[in-house]
PDB file of N, CA and C in Angstrom:
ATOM      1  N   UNK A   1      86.806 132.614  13.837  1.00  0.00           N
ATOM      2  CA  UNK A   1      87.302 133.952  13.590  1.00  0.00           C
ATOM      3  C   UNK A   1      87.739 134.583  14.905  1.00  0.00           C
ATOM      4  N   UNK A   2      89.048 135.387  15.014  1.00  0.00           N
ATOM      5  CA  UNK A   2      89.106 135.875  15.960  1.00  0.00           C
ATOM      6  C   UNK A   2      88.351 137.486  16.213  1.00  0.00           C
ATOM      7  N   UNK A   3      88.776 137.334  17.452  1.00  0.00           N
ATOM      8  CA  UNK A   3      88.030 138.867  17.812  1.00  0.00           C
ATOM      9  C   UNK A   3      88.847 140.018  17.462  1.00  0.00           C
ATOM     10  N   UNK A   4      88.390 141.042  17.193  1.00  0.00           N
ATOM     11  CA  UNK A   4      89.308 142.432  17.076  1.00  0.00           C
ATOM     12  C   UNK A   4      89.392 142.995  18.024  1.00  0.00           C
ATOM     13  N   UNK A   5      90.801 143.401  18.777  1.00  0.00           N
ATOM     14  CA  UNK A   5      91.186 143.925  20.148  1.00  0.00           C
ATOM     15  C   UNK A   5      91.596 144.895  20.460  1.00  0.00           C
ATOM     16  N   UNK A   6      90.222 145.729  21.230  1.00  0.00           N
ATOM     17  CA  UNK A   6      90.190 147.050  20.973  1.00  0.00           C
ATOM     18  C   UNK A   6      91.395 148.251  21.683  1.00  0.00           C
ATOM     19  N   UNK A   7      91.734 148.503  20.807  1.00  0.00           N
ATOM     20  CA  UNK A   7      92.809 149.332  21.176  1.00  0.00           C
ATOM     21  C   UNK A   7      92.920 150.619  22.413  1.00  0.00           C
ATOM     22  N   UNK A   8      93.396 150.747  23.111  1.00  0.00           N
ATOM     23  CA  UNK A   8      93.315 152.230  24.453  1.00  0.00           C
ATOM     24  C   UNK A   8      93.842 153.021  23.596  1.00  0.00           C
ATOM     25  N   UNK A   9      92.870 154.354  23.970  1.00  0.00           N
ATOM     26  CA  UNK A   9      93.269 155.435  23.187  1.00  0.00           C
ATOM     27  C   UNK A   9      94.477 156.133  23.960  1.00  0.00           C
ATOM     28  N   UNK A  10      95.474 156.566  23.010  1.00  0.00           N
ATOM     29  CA  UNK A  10      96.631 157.236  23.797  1.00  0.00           C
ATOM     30  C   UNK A  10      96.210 158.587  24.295  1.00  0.00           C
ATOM     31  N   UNK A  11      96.695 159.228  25.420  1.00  0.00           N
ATOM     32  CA  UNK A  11      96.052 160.624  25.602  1.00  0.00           C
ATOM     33  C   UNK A  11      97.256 161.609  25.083  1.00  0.00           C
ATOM     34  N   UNK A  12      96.904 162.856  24.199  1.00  0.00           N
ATOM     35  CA  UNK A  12      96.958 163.609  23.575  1.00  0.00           C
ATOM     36  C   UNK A  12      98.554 164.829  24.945  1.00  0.00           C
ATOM     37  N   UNK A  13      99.682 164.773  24.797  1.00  0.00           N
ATOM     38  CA  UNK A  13     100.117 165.212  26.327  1.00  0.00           C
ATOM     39  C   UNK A  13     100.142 167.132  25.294  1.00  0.00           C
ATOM     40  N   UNK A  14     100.505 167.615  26.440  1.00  0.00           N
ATOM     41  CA  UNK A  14     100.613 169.244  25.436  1.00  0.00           C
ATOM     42  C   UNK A  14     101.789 169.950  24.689  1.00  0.00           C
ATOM     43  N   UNK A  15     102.810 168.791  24.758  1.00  0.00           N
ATOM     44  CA  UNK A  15     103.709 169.277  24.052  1.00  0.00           C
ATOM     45  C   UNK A  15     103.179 168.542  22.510  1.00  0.00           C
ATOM     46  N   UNK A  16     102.558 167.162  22.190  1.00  0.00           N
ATOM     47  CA  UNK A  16     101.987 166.876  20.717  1.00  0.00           C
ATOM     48  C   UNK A  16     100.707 167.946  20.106  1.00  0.00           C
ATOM     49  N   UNK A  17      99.968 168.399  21.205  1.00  0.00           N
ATOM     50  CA  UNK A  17      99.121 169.641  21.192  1.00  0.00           C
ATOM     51  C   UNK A  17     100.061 170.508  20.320  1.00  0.00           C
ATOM     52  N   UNK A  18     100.991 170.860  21.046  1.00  0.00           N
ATOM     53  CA  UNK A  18     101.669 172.133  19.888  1.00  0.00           C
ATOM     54  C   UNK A  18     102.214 171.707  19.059  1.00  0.00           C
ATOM     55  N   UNK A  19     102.909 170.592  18.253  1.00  0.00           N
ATOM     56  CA  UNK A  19     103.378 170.437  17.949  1.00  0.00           C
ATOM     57  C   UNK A  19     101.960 169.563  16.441  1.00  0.00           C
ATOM     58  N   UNK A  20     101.237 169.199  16.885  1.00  0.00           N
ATOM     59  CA  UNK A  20     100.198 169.132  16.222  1.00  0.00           C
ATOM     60  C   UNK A  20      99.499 170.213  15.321  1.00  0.00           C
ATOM     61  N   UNK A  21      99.487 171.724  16.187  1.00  0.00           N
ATOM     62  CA  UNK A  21      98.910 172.771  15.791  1.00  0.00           C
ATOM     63  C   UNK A  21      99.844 173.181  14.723  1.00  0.00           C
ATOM     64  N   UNK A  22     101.684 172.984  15.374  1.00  0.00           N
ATOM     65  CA  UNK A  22     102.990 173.788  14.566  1.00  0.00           C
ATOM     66  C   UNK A  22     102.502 173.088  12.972  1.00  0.00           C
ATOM     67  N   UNK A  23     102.738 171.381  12.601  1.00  0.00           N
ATOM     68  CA  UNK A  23     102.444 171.345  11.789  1.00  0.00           C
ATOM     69  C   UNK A  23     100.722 171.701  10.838  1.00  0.00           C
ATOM     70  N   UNK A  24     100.323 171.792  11.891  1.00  0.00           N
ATOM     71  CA  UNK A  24      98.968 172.622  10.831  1.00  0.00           C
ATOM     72  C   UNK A  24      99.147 174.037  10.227  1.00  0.00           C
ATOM     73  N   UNK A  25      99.649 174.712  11.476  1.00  0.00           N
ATOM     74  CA  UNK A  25     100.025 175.773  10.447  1.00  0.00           C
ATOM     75  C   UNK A  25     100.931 176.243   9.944  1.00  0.00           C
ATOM     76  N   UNK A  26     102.280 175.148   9.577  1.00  0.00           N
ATOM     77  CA  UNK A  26     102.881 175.252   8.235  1.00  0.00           C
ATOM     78  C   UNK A  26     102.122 174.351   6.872  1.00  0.00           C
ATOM     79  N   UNK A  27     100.929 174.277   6.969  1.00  0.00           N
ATOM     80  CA  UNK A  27     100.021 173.632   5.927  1.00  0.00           C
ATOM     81  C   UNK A  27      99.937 172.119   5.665  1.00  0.00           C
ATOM     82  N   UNK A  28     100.383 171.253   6.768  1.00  0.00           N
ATOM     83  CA  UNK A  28     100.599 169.881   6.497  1.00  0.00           C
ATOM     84  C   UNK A  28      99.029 169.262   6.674  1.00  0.00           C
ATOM     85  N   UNK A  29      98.791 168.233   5.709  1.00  0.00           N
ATOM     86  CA  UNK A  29      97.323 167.661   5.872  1.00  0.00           C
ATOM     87  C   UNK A  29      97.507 166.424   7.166  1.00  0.00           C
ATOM     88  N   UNK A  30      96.223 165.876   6.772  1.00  0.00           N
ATOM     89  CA  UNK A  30      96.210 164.335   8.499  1.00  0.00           C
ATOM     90  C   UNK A  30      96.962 163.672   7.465  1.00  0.00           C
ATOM     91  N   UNK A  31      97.231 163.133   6.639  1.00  0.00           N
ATOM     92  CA  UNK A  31      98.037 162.319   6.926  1.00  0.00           C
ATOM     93  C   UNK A  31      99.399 162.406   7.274  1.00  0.00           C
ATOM     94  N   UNK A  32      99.850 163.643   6.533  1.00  0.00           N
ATOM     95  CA  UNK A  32     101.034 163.652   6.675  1.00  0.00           C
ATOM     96  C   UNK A  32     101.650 164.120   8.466  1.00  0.00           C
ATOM     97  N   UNK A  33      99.998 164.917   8.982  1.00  0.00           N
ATOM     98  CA  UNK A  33     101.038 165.049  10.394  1.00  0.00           C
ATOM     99  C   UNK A  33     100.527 163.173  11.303  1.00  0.00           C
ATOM    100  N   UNK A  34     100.399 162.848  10.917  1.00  0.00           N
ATOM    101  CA  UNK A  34      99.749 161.531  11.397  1.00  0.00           C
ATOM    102  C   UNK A  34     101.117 160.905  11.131  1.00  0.00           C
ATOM    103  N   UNK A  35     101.654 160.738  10.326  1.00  0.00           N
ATOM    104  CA  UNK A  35     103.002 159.858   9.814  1.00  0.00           C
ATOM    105  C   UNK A  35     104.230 160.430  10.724  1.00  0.00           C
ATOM    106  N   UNK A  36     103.828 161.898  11.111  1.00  0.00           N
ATOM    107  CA  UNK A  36     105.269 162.408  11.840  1.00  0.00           C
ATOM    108  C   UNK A  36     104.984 162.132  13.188  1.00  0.00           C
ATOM    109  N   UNK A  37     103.465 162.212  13.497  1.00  0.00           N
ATOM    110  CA  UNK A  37     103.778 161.925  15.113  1.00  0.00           C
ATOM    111  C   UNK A  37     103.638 160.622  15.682  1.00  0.00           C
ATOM    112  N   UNK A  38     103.163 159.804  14.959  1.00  0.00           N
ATOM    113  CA  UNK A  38     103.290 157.903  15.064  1.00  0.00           C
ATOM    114  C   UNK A  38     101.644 158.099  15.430  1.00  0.00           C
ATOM    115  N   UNK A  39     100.552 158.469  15.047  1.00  0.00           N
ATOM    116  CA  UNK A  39      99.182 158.710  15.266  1.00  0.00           C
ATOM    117  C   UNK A  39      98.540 158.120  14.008  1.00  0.00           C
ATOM    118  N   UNK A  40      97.771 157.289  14.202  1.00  0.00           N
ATOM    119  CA  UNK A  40      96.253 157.108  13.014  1.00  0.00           C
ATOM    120  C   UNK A  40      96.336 158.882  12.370  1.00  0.00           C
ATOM    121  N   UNK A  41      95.838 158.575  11.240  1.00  0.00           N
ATOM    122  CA  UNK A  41      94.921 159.715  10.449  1.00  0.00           C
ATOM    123  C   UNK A  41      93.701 159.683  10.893  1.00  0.00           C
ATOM    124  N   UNK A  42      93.183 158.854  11.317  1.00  0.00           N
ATOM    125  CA  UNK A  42      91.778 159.417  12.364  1.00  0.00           C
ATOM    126  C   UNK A  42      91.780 159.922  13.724  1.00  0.00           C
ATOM    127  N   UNK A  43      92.895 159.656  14.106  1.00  0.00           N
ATOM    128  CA  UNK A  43      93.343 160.426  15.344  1.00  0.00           C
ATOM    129  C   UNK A  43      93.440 161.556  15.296  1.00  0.00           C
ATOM    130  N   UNK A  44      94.351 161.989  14.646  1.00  0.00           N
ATOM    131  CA  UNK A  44      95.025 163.785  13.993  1.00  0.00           C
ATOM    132  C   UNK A  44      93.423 164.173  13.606  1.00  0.00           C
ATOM    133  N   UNK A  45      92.752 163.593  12.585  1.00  0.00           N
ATOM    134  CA  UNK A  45      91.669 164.348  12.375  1.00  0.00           C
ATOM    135  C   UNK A  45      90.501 164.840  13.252  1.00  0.00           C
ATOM    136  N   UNK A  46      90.524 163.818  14.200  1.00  0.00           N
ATOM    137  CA  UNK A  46      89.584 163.825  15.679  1.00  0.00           C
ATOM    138  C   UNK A  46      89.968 165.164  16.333  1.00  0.00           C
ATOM    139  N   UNK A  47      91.338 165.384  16.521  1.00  0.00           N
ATOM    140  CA  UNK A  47      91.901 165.945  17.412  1.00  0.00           C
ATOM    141  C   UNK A  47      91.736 167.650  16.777  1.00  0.00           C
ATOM    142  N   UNK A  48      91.932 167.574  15.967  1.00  0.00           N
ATOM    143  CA  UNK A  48      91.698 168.710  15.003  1.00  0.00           C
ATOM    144  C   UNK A  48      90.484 169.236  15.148  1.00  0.00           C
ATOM    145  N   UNK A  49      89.653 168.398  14.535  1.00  0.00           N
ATOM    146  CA  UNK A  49      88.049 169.003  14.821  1.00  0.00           C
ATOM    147  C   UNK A  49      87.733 169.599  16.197  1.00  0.00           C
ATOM    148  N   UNK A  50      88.411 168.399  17.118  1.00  0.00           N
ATOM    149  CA  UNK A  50      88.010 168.752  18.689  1.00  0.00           C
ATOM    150  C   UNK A  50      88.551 170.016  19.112  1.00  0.00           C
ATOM    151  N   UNK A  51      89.691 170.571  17.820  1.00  0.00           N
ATOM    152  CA  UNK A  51      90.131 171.780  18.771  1.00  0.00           C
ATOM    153  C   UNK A  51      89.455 172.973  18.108  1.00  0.00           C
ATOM    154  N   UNK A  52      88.208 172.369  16.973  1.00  0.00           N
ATOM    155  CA  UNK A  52      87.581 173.779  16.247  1.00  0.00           C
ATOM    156  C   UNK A  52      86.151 173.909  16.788  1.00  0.00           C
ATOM    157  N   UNK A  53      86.066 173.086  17.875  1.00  0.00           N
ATOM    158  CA  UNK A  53      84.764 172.863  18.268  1.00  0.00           C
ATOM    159  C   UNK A  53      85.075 173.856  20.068  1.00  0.00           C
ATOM    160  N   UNK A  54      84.291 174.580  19.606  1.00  0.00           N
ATOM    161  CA  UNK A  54      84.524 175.361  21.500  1.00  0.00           C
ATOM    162  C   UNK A  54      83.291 174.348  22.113  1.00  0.00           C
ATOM    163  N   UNK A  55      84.380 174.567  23.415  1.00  0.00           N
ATOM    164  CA  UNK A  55      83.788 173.650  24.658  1.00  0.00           C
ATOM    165  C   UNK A  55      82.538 174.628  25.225  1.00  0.00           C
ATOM    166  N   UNK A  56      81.319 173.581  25.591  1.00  0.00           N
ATOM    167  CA  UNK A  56      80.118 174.468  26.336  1.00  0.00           C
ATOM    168  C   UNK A  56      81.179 174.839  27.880  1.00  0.00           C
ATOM    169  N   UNK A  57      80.431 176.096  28.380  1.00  0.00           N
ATOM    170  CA  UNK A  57      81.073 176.271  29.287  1.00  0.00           C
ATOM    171  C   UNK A  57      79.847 175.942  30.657  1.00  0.00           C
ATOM    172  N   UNK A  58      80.225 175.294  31.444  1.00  0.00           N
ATOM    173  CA  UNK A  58      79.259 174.954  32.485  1.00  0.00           C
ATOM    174  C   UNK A  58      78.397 175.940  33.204  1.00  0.00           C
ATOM    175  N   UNK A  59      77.036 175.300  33.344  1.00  0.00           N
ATOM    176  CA  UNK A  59      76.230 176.474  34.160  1.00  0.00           C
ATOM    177  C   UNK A  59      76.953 176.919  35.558  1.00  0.00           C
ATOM    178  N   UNK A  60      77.607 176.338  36.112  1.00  0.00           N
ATOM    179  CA  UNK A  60      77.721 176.574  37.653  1.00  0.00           C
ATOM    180  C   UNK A  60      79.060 177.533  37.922  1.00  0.00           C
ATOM    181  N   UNK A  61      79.663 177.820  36.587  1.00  0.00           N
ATOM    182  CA  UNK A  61      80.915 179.083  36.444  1.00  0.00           C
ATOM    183  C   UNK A  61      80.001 179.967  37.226  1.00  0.00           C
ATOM    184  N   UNK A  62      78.732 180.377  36.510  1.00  0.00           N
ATOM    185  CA  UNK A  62      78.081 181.457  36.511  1.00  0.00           C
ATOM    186  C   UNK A  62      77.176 181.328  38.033  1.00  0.00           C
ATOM    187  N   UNK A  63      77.293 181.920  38.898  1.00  0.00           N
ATOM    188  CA  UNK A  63      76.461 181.802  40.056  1.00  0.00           C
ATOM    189  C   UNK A  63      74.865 182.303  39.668  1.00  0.00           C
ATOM    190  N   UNK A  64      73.943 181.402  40.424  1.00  0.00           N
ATOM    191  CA  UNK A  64      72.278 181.674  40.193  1.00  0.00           C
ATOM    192  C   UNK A  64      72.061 181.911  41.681  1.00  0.00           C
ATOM    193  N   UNK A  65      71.015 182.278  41.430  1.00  0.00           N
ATOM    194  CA  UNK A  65      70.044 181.881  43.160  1.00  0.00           C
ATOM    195  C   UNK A  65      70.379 179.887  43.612  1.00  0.00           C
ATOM    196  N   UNK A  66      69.857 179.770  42.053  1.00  0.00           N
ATOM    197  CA  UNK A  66      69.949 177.865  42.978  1.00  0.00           C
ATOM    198  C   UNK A  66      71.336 177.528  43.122  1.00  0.00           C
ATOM    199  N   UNK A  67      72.556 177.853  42.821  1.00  0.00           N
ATOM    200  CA  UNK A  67      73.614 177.285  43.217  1.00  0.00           C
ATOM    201  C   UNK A  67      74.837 177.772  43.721  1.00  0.00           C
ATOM    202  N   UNK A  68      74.302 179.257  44.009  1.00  0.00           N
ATOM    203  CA  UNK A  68      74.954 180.235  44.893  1.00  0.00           C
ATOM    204  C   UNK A  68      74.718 180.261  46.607  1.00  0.00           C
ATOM    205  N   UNK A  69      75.815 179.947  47.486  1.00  0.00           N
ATOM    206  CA  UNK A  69      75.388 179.999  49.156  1.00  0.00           C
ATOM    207  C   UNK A  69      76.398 181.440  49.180  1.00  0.00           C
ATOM    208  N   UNK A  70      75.737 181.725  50.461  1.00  0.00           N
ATOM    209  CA  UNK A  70      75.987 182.860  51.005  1.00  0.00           C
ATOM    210  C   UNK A  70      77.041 182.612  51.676  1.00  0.00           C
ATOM    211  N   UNK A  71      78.190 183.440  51.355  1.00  0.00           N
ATOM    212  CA  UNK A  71      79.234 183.809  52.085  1.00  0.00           C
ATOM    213  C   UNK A  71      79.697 184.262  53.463  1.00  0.00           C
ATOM    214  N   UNK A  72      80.333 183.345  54.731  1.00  0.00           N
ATOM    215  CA  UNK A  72      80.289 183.449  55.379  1.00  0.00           C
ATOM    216  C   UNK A  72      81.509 182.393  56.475  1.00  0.00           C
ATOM    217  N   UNK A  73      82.141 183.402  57.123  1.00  0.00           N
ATOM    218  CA  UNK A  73      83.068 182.868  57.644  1.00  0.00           C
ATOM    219  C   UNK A  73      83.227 183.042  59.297  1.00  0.00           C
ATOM    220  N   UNK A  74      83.405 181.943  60.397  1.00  0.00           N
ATOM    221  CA  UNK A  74      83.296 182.030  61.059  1.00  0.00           C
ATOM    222  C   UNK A  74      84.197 182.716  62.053  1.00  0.00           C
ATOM    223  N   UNK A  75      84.181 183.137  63.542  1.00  0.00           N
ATOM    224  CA  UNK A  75      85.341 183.761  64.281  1.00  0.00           C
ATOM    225  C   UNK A  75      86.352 183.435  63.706  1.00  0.00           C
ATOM    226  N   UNK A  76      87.017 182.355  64.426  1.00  0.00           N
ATOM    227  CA  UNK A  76      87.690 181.745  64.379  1.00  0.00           C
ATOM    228  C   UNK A  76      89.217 181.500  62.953  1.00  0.00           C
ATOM    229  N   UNK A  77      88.015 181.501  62.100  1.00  0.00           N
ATOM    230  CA  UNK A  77      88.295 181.298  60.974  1.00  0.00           C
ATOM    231  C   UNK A  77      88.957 183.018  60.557  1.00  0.00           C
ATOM    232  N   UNK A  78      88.548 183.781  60.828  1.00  0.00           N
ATOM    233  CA  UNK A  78      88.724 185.385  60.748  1.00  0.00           C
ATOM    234  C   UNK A  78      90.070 185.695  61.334  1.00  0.00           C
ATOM    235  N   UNK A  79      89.943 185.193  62.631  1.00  0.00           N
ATOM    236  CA  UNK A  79      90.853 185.711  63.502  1.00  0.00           C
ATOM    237  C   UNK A  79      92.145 185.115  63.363  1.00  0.00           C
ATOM    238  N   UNK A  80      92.315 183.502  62.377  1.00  0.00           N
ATOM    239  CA  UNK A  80      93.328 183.014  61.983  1.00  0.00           C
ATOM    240  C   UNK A  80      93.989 184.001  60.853  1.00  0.00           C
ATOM    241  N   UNK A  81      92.975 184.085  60.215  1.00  0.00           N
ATOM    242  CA  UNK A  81      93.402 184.414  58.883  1.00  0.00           C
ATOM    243  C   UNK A  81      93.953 185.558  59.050  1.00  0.00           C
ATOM    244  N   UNK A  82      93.658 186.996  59.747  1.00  0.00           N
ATOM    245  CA  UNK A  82      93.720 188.171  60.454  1.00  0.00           C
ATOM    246  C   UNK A  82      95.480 187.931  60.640  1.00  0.00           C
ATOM    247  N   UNK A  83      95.799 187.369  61.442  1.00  0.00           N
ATOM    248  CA  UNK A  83      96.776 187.205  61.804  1.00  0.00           C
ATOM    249  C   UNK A  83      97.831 186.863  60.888  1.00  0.00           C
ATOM    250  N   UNK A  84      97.749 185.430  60.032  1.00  0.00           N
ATOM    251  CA  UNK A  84      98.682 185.272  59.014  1.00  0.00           C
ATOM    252  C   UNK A  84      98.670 186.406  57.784  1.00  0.00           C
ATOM    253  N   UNK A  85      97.706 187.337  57.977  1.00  0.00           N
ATOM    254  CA  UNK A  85      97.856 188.368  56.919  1.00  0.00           C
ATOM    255  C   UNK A  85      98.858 189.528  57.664  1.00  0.00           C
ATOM    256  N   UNK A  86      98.653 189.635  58.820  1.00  0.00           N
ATOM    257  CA  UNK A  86      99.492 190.483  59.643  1.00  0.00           C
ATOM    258  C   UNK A  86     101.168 190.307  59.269  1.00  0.00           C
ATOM    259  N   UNK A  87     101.123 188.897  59.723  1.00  0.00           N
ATOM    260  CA  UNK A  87     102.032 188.064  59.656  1.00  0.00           C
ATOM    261  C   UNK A  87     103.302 187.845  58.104  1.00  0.00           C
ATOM    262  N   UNK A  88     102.482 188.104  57.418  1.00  0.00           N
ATOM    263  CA  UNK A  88     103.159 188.268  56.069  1.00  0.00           C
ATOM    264  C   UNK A  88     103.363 189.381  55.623  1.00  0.00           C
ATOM    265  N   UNK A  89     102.295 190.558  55.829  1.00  0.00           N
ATOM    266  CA  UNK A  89     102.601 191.957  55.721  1.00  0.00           C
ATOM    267  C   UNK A  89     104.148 192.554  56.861  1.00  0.00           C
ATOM    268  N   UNK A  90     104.329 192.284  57.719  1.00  0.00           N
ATOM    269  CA  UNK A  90     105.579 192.372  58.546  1.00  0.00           C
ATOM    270  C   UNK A  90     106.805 191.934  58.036  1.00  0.00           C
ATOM    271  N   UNK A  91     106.575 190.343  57.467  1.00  0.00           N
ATOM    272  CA  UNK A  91     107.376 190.112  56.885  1.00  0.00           C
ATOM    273  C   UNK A  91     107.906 190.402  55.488  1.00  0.00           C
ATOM    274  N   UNK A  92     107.018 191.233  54.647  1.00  0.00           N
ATOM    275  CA  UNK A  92     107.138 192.046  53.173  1.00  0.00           C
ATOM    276  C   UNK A  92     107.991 193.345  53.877  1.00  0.00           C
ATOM    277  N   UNK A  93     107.486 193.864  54.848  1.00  0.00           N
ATOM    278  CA  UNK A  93     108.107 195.536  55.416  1.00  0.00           C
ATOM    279  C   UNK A  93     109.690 195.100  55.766  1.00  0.00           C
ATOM    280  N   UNK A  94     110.013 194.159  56.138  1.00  0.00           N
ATOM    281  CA  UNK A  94     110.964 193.623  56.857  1.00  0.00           C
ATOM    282  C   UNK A  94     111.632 193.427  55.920  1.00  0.00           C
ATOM    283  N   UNK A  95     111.579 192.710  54.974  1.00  0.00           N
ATOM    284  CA  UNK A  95     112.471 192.517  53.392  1.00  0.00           C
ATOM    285  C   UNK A  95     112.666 193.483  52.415  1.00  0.00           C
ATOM    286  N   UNK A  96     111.737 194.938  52.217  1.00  0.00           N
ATOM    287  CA  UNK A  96     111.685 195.809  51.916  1.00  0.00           C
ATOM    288  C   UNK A  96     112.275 196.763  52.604  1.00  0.00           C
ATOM    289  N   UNK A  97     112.476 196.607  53.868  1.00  0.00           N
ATOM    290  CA  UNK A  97     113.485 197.549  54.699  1.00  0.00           C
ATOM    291  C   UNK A  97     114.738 197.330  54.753  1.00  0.00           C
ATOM    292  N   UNK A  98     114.986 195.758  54.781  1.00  0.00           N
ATOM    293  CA  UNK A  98     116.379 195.273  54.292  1.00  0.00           C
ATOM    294  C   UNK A  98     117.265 195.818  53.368  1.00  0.00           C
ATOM    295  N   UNK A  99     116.321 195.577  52.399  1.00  0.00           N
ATOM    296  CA  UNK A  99     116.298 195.899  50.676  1.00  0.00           C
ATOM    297  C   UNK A  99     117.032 197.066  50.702  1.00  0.00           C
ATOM    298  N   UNK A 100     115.968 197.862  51.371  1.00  0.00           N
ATOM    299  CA  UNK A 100     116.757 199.876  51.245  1.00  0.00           C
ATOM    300  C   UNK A 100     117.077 200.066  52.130  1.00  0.00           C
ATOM    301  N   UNK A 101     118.040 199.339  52.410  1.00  0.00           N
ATOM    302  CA  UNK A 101     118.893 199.930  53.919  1.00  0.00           C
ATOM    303  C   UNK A 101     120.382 199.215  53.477  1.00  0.00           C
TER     304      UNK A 101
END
């Protein structure tokens, strides 16, 4: 007997995303949007569920004591930055003076 050869799942790009959703909500079932986009009916149905299922959102969005450091930037680092902010503000006045003149 031979073996069954397992197939790579195709990844989902975001234009079949909408176009997945378009036919759901003009009322089309899995199979039928399965037949239009060249997808299994267990695919479409996977994909479906996966988009009624909200994602957990990770602890570490949220800053704690344990995975929060203290903010802090050195001279150096200041005195660069200081400058290219200078640096771009001159150059906004400068294009804005252009502008109305």
């Amino acid at each position: 007997m031979g073996k069954k050869m397992k197939q790579k799942r195709k990844q989902w790009s975001p234009k079949e995303m909408q176009l997945l959703m378009k036919y759901r909500a003009e009322g089309l079932n899995s199979v039928e949007i399965a037949k239009c986009m060249g997808r299994s009916q267990k695919a479409v149905q996977h994909k479906i569920s996966e988009m009624r299922t909200p994602k957990p959102v990770p602890e570490t969005v949220f800053p704690t004591e344990e995975n929060s450091k203290p903010f802090s930037l050195d001279r150096s680092k200041v005195k660069k930055y200081a400058i290219w902010g200078g640096a771009i503000l001159a150059l906004g006045a400068a294009l804005l003076a252009e502008r109305l003149l």
